[in-house]
C-alpha atoms as a PDB file:
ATOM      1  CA  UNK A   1     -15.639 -17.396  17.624  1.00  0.00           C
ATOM      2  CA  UNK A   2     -12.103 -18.007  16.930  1.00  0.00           C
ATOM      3  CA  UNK A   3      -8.773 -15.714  17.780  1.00  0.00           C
ATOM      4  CA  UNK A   4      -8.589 -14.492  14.054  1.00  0.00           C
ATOM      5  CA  UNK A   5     -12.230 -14.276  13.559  1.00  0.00           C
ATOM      6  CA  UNK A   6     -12.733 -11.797  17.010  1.00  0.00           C
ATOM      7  CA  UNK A   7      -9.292 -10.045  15.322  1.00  0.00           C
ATOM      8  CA  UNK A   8     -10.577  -9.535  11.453  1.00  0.00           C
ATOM      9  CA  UNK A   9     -13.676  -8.314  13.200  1.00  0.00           C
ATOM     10  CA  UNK A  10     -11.956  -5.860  15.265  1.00  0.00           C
ATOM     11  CA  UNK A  11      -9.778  -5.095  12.372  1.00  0.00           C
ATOM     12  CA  UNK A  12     -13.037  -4.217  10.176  1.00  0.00           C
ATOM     13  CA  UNK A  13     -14.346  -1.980  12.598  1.00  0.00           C
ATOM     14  CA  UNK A  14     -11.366   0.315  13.366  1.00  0.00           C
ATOM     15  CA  UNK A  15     -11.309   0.967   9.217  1.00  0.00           C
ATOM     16  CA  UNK A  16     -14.665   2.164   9.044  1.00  0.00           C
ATOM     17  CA  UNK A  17     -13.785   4.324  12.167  1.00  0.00           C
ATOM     18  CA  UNK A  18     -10.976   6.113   9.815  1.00  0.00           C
ATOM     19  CA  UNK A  19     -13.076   6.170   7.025  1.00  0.00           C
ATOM     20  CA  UNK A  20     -15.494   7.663   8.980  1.00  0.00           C
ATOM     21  CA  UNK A  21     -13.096   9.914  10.525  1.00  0.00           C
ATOM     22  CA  UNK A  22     -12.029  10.882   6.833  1.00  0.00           C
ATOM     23  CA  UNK A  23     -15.833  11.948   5.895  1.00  0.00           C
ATOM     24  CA  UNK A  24     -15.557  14.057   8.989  1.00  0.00           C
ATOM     25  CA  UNK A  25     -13.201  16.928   7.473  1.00  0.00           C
ATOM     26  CA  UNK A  26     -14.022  20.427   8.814  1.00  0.00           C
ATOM     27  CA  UNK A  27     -16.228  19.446  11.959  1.00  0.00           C
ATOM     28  CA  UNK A  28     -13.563  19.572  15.162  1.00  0.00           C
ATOM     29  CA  UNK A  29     -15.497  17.965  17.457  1.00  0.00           C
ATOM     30  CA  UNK A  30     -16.425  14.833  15.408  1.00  0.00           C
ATOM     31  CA  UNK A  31     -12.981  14.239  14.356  1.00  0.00           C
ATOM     32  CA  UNK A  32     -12.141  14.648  18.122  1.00  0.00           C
ATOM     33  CA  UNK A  33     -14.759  11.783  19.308  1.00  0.00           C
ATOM     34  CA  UNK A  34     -14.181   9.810  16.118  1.00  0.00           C
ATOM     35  CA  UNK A  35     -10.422   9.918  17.671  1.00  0.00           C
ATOM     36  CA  UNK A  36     -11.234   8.952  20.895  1.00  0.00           C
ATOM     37  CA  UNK A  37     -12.550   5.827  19.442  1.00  0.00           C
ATOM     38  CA  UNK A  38      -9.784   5.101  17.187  1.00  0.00           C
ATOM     39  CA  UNK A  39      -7.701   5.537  19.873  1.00  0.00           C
ATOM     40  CA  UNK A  40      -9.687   3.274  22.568  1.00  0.00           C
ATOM     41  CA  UNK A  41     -10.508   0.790  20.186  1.00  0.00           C
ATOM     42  CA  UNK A  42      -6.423   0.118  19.387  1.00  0.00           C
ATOM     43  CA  UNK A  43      -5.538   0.424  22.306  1.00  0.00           C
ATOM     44  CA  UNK A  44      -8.120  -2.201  23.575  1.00  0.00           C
ATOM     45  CA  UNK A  45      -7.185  -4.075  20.483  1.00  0.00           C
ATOM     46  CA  UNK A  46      -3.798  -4.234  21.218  1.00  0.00           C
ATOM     47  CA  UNK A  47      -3.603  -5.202  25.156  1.00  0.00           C
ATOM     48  CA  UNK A  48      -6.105  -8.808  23.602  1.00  0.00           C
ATOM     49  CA  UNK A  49      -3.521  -9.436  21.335  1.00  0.00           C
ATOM     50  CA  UNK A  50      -0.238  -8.724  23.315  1.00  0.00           C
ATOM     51  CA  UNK A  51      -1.847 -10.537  26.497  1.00  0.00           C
ATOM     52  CA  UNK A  52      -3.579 -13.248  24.917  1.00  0.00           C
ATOM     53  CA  UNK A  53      -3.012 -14.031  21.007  1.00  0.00           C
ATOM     54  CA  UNK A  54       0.766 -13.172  20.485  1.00  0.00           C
ATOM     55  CA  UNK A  55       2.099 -15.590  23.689  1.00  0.00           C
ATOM     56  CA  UNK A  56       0.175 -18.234  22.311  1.00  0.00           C
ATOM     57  CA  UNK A  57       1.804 -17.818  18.808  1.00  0.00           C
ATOM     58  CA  UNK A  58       4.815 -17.002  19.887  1.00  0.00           C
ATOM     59  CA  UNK A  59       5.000 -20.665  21.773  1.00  0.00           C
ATOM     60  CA  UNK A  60       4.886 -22.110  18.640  1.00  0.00           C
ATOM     61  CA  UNK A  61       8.195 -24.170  17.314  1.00  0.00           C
ATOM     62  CA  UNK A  62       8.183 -21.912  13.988  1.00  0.00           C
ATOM     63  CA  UNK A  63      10.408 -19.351  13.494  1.00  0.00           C
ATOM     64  CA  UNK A  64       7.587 -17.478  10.936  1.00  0.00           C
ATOM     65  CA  UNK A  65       5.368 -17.534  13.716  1.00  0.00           C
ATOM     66  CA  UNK A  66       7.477 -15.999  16.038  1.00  0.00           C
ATOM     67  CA  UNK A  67       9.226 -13.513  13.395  1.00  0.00           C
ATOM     68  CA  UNK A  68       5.426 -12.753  12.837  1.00  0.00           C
ATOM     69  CA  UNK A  69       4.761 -11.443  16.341  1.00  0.00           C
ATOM     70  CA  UNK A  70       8.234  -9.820  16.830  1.00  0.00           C
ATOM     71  CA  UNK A  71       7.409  -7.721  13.775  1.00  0.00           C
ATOM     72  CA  UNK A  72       3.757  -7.375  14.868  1.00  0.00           C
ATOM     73  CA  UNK A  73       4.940  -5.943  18.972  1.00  0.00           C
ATOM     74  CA  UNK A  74       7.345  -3.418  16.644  1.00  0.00           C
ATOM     75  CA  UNK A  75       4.135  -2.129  14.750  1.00  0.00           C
ATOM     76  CA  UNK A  76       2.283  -2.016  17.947  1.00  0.00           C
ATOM     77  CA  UNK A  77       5.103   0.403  19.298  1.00  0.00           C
ATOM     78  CA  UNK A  78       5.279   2.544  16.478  1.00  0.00           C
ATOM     79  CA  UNK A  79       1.206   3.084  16.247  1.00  0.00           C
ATOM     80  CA  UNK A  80       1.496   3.610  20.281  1.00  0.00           C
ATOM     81  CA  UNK A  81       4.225   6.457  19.392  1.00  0.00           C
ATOM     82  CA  UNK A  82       2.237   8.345  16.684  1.00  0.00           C
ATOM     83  CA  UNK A  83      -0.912   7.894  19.118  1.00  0.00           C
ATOM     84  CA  UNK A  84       1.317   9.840  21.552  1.00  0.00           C
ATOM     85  CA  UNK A  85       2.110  12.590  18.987  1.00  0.00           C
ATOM     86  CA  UNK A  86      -1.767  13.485  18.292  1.00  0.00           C
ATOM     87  CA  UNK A  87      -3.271  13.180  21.732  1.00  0.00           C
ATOM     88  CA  UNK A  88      -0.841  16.974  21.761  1.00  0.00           C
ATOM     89  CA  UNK A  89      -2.518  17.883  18.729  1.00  0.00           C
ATOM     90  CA  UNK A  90      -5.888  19.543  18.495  1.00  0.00           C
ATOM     91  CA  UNK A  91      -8.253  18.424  15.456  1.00  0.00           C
ATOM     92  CA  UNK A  92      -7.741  21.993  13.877  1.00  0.00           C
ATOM     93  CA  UNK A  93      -4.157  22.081  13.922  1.00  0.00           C
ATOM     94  CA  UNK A  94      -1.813  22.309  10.650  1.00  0.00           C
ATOM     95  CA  UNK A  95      -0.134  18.941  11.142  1.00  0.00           C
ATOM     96  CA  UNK A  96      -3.113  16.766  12.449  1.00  0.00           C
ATOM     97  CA  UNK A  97      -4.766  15.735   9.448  1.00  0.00           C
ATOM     98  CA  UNK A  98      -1.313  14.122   8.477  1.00  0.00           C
ATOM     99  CA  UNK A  99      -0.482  12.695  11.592  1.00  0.00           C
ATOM    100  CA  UNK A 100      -4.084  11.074  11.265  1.00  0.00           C
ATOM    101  CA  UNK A 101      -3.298   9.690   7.768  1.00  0.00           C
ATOM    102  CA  UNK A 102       0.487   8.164   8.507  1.00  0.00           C
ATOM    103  CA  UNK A 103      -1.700   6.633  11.678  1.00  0.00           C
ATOM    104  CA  UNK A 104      -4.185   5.056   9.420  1.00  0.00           C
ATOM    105  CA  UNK A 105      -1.744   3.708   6.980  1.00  0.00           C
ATOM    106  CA  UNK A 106       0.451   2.168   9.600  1.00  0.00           C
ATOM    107  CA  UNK A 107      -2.838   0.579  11.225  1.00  0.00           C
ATOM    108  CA  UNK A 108      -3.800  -0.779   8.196  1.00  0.00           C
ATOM    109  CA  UNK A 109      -0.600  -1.796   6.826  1.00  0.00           C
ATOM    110  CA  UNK A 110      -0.097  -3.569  10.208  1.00  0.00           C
ATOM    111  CA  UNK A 111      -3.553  -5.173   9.924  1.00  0.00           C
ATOM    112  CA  UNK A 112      -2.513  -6.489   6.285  1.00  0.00           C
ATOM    113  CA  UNK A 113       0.703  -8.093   7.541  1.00  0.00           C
ATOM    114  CA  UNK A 114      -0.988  -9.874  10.442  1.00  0.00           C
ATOM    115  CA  UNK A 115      -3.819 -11.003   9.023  1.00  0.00           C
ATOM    116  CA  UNK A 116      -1.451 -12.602   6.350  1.00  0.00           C
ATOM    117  CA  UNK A 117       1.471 -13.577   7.857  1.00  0.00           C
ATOM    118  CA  UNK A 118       0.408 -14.309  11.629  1.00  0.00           C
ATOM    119  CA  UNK A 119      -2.636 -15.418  11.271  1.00  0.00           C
ATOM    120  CA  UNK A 120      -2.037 -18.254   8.844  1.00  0.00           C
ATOM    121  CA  UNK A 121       0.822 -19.309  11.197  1.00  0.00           C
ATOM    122  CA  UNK A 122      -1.831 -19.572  13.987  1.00  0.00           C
ATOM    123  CA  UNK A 123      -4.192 -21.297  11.535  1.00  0.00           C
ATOM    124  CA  UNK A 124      -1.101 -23.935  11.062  1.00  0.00           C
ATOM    125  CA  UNK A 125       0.249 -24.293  14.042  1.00  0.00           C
ATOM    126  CA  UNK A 126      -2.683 -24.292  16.384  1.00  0.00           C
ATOM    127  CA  UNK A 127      -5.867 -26.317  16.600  1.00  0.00           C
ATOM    128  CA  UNK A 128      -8.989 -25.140  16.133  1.00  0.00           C
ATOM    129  CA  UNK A 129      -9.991 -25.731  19.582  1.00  0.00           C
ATOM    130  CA  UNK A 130      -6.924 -23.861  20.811  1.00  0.00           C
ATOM    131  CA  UNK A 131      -8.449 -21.239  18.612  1.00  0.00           C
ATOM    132  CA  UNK A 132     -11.452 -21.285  19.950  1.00  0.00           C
ATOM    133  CA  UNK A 133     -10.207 -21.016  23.619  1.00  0.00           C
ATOM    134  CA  UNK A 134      -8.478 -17.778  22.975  1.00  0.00           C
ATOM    135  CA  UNK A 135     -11.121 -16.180  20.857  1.00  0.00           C
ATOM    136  CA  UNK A 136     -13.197 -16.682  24.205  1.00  0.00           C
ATOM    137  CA  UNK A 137     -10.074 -15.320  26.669  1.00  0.00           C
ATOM    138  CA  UNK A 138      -9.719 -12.531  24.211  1.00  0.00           C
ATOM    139  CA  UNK A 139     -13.395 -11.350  23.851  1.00  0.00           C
ATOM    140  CA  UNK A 140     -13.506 -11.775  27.941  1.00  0.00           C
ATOM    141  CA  UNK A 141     -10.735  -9.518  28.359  1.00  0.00           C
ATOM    142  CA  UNK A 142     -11.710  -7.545  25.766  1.00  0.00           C
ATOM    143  CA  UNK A 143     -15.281  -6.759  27.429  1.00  0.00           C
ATOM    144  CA  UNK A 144     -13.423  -6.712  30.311  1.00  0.00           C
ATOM    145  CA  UNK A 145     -11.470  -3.200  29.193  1.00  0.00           C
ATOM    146  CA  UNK A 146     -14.141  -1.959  26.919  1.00  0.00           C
ATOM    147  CA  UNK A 147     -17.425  -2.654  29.764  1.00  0.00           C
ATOM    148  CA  UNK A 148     -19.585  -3.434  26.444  1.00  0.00           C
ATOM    149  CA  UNK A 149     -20.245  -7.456  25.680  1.00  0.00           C
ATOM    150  CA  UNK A 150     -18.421  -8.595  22.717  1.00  0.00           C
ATOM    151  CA  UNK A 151     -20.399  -9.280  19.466  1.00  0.00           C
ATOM    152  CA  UNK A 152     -22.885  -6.602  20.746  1.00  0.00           C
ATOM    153  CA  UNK A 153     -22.717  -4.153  18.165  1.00  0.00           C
ATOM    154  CA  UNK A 154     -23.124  -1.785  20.360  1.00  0.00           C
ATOM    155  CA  UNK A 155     -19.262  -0.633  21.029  1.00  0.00           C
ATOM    156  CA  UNK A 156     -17.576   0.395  18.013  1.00  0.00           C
ATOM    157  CA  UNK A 157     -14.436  -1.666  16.815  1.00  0.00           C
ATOM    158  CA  UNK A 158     -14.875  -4.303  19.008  1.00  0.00           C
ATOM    159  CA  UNK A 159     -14.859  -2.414  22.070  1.00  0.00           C
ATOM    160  CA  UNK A 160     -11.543  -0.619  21.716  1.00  0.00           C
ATOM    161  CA  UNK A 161      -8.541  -1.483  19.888  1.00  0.00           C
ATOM    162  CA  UNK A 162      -4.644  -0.730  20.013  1.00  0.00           C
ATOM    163  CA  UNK A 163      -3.459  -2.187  17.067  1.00  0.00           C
END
């Protein structure tokens, strides 16, 4: 599968984490696993794209591309930040269920301006079979972090994912 393909499916997966995590509202310890997940699954997310997907786009002679990933690293920052704030946080404190939702709405506004923006840059400005190649670097590394194979089904998000 191709870079954006293995990303789109990661990015699927971490929203029906939230969304799960949303249905979740009074039960504490699901919240806290559902979390956990979130958490691994961006995080694992993140190092494919950072390591893998954003060098390659950056190396590309347009300045969209790059503006794309410079905007995309600050996202990645900011989500790492808020992840930061609610690992202190305990599912039944006051200010958790907020600090949840501003995380979910910067994941998925992040997720809307990549999948826009960056990825149609990649689709432009490198080949399919470039495409191709890091799909496979990205799901290696990315089974690689997570221990689960990629396309399995069995992980949830794609194995982990930083956004």
């Amino acid at each position: 599968m191709d870079a954006t393909t293995l990303l789109k499916q990661d990015h699927d997966a971490v929203k029906q984490l939230f969304r799960a995590f949303g249905e979740a509202e009074g039960d504490a310890e699901q919240r806290r696993s559902l979390y956990r997940s979130i958490r691994q699954s961006l995080q694992t997310h993140s190092r494919i794209e950072e390591q893998v997907f954003y060098p390659a786009v950056m190396r590309v002679r347009a300045e969209p591309a790059r503006e794309a990933v410079r905007e995309a690293l600050e996202e990645h920052h900011h989500v790492e930040g808020l992840l930061a704030e609610i690992d202190q946080l305990d599912p039944d404190d006051e200010g958790y269920p907020e600090k949840m939702r501003v995380l979910q709405e910067s994941v998925e506004r992040h997720i809307v301006d990549e999948e826009a923006a960056m990825f149609a840059q990649a689709r432009i400005h490198l080949t399919d079979e470039r495409l191709e190649r890091l799909g496979r670097d990205m799901a290696l590394l990315q089974e690689s972090l997570s221990g689960e194979p990629v396309g399995t089904g069995s992980r949830p998000l794609g194995a982990g994912v930083r956004a």
